[in-house]
PDB file of N, CA and C in Angstrom:
ATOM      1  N   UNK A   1       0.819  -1.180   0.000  1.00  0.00           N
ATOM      2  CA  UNK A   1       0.000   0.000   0.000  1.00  0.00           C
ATOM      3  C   UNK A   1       0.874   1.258   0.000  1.00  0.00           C
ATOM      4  N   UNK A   2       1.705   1.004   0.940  1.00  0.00           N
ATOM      5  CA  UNK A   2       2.687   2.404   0.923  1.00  0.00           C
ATOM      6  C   UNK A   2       3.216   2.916  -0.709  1.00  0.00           C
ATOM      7  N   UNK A   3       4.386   1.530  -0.658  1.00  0.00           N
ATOM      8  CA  UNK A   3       4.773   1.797  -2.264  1.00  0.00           C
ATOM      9  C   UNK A   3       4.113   1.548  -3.101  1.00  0.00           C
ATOM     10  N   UNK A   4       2.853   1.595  -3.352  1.00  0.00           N
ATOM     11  CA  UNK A   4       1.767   2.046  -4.441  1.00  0.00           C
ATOM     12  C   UNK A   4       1.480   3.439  -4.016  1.00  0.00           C
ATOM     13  N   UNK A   5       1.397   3.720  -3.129  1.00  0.00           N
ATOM     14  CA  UNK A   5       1.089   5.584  -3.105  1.00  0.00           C
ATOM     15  C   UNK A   5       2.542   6.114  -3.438  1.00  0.00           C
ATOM     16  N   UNK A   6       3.672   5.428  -3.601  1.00  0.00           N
ATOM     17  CA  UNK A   6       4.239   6.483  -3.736  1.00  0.00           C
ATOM     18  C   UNK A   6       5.221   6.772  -2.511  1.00  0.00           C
ATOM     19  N   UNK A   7       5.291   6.344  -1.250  1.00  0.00           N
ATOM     20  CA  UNK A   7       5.903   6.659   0.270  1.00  0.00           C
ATOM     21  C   UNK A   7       6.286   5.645  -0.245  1.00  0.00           C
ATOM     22  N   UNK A   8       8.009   5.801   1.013  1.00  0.00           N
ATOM     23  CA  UNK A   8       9.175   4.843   1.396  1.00  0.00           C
ATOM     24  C   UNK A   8       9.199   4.673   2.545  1.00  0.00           C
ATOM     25  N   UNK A   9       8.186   3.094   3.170  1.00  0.00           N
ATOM     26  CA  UNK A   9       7.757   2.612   4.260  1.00  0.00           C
ATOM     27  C   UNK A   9       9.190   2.894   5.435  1.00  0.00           C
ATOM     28  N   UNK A  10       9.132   3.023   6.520  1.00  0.00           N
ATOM     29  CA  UNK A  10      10.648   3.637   7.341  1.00  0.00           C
ATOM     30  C   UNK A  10      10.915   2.222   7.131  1.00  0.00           C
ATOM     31  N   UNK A  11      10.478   1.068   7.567  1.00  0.00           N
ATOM     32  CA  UNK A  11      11.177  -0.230   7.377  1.00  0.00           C
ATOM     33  C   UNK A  11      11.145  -0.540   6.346  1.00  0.00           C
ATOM     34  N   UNK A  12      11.824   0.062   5.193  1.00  0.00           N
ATOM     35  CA  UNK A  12      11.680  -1.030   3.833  1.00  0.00           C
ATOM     36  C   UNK A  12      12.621  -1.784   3.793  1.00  0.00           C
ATOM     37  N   UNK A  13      13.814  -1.432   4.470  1.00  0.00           N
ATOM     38  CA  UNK A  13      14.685  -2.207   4.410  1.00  0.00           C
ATOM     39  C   UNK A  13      14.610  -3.221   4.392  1.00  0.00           C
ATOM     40  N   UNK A  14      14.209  -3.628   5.892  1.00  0.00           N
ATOM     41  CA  UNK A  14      13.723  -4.881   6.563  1.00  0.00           C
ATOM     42  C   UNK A  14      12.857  -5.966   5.465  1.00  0.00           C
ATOM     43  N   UNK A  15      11.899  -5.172   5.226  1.00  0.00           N
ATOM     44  CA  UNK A  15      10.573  -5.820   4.067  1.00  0.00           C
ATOM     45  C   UNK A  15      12.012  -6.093   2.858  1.00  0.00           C
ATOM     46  N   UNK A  16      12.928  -5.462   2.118  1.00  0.00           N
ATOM     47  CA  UNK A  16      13.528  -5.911   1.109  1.00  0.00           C
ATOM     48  C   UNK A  16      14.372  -7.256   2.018  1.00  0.00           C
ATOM     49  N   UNK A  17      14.674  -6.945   2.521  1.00  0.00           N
ATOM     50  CA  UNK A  17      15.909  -8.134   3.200  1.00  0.00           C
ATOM     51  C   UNK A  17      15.033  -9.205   3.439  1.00  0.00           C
ATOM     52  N   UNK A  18      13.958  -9.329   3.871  1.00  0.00           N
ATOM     53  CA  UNK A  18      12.978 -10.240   4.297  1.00  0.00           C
ATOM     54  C   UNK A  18      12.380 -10.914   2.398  1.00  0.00           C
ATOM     55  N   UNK A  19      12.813 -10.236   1.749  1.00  0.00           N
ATOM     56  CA  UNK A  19      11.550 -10.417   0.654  1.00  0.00           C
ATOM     57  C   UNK A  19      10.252 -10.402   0.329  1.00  0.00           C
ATOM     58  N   UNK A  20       9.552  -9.535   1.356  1.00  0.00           N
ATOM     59  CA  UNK A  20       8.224  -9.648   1.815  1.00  0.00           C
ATOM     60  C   UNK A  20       7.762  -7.814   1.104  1.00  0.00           C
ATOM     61  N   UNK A  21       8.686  -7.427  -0.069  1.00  0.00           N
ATOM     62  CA  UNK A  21       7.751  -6.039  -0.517  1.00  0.00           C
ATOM     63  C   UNK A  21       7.249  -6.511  -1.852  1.00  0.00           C
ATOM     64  N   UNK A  22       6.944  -5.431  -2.546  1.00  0.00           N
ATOM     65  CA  UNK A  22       5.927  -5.315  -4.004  1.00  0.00           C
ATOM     66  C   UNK A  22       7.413  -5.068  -4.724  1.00  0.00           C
ATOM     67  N   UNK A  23       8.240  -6.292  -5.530  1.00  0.00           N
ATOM     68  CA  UNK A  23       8.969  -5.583  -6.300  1.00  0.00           C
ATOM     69  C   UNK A  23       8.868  -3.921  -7.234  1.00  0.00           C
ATOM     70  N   UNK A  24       7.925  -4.323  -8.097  1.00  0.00           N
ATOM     71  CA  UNK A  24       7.555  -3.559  -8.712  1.00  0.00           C
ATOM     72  C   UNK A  24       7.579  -2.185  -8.821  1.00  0.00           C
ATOM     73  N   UNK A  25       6.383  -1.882  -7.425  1.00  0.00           N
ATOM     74  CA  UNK A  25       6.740  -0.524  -6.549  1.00  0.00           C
ATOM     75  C   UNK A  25       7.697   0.212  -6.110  1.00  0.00           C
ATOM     76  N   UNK A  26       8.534  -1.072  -5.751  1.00  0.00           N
ATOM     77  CA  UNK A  26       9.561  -0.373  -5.380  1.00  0.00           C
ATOM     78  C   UNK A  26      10.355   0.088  -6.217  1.00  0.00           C
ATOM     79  N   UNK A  27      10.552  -0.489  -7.507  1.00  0.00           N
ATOM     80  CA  UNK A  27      11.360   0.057  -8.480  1.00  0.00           C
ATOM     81  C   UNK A  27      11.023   1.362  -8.760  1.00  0.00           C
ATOM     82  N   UNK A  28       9.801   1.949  -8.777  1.00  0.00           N
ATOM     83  CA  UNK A  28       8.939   2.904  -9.118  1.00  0.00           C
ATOM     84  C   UNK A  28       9.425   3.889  -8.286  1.00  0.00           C
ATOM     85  N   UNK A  29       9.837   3.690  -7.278  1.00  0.00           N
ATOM     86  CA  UNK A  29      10.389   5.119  -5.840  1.00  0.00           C
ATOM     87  C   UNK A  29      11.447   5.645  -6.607  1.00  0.00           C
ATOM     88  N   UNK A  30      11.637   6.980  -6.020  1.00  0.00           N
ATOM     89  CA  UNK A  30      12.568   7.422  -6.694  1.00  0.00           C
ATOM     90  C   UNK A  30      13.845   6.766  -5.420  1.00  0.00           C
ATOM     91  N   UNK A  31      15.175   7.071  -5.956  1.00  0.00           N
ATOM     92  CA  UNK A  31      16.186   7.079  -4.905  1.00  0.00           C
ATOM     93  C   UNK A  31      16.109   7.876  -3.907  1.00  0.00           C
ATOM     94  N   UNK A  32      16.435   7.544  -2.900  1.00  0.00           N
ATOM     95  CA  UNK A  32      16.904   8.044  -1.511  1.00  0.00           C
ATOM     96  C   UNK A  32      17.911   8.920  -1.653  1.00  0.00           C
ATOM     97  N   UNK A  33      17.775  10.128  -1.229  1.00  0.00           N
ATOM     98  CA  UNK A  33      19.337  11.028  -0.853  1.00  0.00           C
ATOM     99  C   UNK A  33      20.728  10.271  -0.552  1.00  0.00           C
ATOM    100  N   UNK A  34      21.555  10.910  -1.062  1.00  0.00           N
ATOM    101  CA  UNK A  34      22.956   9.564  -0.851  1.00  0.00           C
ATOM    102  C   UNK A  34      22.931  10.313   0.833  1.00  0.00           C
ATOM    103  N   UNK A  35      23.198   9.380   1.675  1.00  0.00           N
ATOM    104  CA  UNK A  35      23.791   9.296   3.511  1.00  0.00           C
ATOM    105  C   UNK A  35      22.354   9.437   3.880  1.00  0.00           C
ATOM    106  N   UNK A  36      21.070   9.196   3.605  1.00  0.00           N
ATOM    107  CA  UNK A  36      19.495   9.265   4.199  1.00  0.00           C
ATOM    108  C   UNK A  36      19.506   8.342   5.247  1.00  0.00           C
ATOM    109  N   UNK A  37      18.943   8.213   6.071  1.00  0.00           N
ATOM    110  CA  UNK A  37      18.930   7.401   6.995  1.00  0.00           C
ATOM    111  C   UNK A  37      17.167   7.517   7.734  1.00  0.00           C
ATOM    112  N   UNK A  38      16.996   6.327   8.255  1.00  0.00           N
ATOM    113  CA  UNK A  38      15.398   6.161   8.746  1.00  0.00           C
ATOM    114  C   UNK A  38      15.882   7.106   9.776  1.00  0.00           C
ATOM    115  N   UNK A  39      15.201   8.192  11.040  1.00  0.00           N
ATOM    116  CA  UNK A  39      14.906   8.704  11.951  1.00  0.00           C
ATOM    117  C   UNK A  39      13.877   7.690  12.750  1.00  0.00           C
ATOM    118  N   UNK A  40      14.196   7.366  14.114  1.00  0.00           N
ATOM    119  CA  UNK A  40      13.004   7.214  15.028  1.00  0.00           C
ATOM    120  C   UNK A  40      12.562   8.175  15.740  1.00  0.00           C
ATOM    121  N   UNK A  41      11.503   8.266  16.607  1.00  0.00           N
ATOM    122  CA  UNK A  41      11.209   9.019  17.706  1.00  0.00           C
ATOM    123  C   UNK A  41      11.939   8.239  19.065  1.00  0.00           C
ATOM    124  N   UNK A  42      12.167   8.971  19.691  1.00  0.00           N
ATOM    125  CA  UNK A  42      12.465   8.335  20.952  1.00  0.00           C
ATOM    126  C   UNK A  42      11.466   8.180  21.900  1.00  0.00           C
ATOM    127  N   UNK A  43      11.592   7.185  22.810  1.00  0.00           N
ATOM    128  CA  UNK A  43      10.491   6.909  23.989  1.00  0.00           C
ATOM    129  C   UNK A  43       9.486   8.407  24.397  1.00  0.00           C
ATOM    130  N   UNK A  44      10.413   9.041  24.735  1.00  0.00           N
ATOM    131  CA  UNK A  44       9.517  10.394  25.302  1.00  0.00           C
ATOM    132  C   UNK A  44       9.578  10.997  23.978  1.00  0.00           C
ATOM    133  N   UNK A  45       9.696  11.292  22.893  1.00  0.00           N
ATOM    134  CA  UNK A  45       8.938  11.970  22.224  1.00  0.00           C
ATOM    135  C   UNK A  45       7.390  11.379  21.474  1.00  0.00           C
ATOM    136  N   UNK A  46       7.703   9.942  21.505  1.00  0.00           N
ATOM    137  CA  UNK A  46       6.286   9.056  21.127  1.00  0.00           C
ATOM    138  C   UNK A  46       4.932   9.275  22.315  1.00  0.00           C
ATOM    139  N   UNK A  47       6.074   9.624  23.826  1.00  0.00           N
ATOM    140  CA  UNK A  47       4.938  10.088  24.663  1.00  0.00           C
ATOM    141  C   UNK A  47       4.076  10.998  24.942  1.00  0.00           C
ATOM    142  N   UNK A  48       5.280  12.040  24.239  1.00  0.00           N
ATOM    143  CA  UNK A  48       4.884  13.588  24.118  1.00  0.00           C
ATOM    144  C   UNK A  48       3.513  13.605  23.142  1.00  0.00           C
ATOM    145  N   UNK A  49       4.017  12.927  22.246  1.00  0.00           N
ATOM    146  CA  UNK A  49       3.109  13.115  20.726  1.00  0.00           C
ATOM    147  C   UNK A  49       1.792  12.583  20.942  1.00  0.00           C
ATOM    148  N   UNK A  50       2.178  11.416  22.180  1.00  0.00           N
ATOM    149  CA  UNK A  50       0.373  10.283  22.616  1.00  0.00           C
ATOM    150  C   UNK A  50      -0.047  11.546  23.459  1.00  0.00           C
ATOM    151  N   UNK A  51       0.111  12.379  24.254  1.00  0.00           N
ATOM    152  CA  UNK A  51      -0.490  12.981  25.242  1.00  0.00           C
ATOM    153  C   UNK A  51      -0.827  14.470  24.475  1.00  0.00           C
ATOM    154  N   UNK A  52      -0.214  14.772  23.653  1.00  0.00           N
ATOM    155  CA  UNK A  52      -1.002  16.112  22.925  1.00  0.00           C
ATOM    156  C   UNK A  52      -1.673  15.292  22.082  1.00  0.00           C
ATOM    157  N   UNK A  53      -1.730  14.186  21.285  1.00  0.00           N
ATOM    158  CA  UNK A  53      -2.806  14.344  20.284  1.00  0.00           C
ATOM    159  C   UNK A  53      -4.001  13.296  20.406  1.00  0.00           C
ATOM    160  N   UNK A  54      -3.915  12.518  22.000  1.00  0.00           N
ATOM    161  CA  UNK A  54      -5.185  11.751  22.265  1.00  0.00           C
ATOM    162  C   UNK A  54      -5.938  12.993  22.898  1.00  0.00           C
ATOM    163  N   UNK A  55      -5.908  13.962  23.356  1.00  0.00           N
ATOM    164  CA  UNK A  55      -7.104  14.642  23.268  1.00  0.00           C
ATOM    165  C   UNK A  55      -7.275  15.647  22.230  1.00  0.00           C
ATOM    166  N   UNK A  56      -6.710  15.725  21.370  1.00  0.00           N
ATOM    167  CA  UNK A  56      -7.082  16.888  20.617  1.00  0.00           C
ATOM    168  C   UNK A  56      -7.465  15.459  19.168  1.00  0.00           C
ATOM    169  N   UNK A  57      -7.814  14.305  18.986  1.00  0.00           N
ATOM    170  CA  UNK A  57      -7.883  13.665  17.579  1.00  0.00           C
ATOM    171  C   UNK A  57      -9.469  14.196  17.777  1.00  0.00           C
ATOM    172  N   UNK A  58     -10.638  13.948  18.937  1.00  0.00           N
ATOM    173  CA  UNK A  58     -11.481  14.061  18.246  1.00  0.00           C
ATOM    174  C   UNK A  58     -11.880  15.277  17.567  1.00  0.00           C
ATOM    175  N   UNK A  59     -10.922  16.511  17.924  1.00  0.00           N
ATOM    176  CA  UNK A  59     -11.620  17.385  17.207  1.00  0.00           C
ATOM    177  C   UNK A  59     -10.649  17.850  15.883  1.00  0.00           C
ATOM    178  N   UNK A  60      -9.976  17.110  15.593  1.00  0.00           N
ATOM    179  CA  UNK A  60      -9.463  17.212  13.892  1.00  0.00           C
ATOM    180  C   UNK A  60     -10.230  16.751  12.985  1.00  0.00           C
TER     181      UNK A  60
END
């Protein structure tokens, strides 16, 4: 689903190494910036992000 819209799932890696993506699609992405690297959030910023936006989803 991702690489049919067009997005580069943060784990694609994984999914290519595994063999478990949409060849196809993926050929279709453009390249990655040369030195790109996935970003995570860290523990407290995933917490930060749950506590501002579980009360504010219902009104988006």
């Amino acid at each position: 689903m991702w690489l049919q819209s067009g997005a580069r799932p943060i784990r694609l890696d994984a999914r290519v190494k595994a063999k478990k993506h949409d060849k196809t699609a993926n050929a279709l992405l453009p390249a990655s910036p040369k030195g790109a690297a996935a970003v995570f959030p860290t523990l407290q910023q995933q917490l930060l992000a749950k506590a501002t936006l579980t009360p504010a989803w219902p009104k988006l």
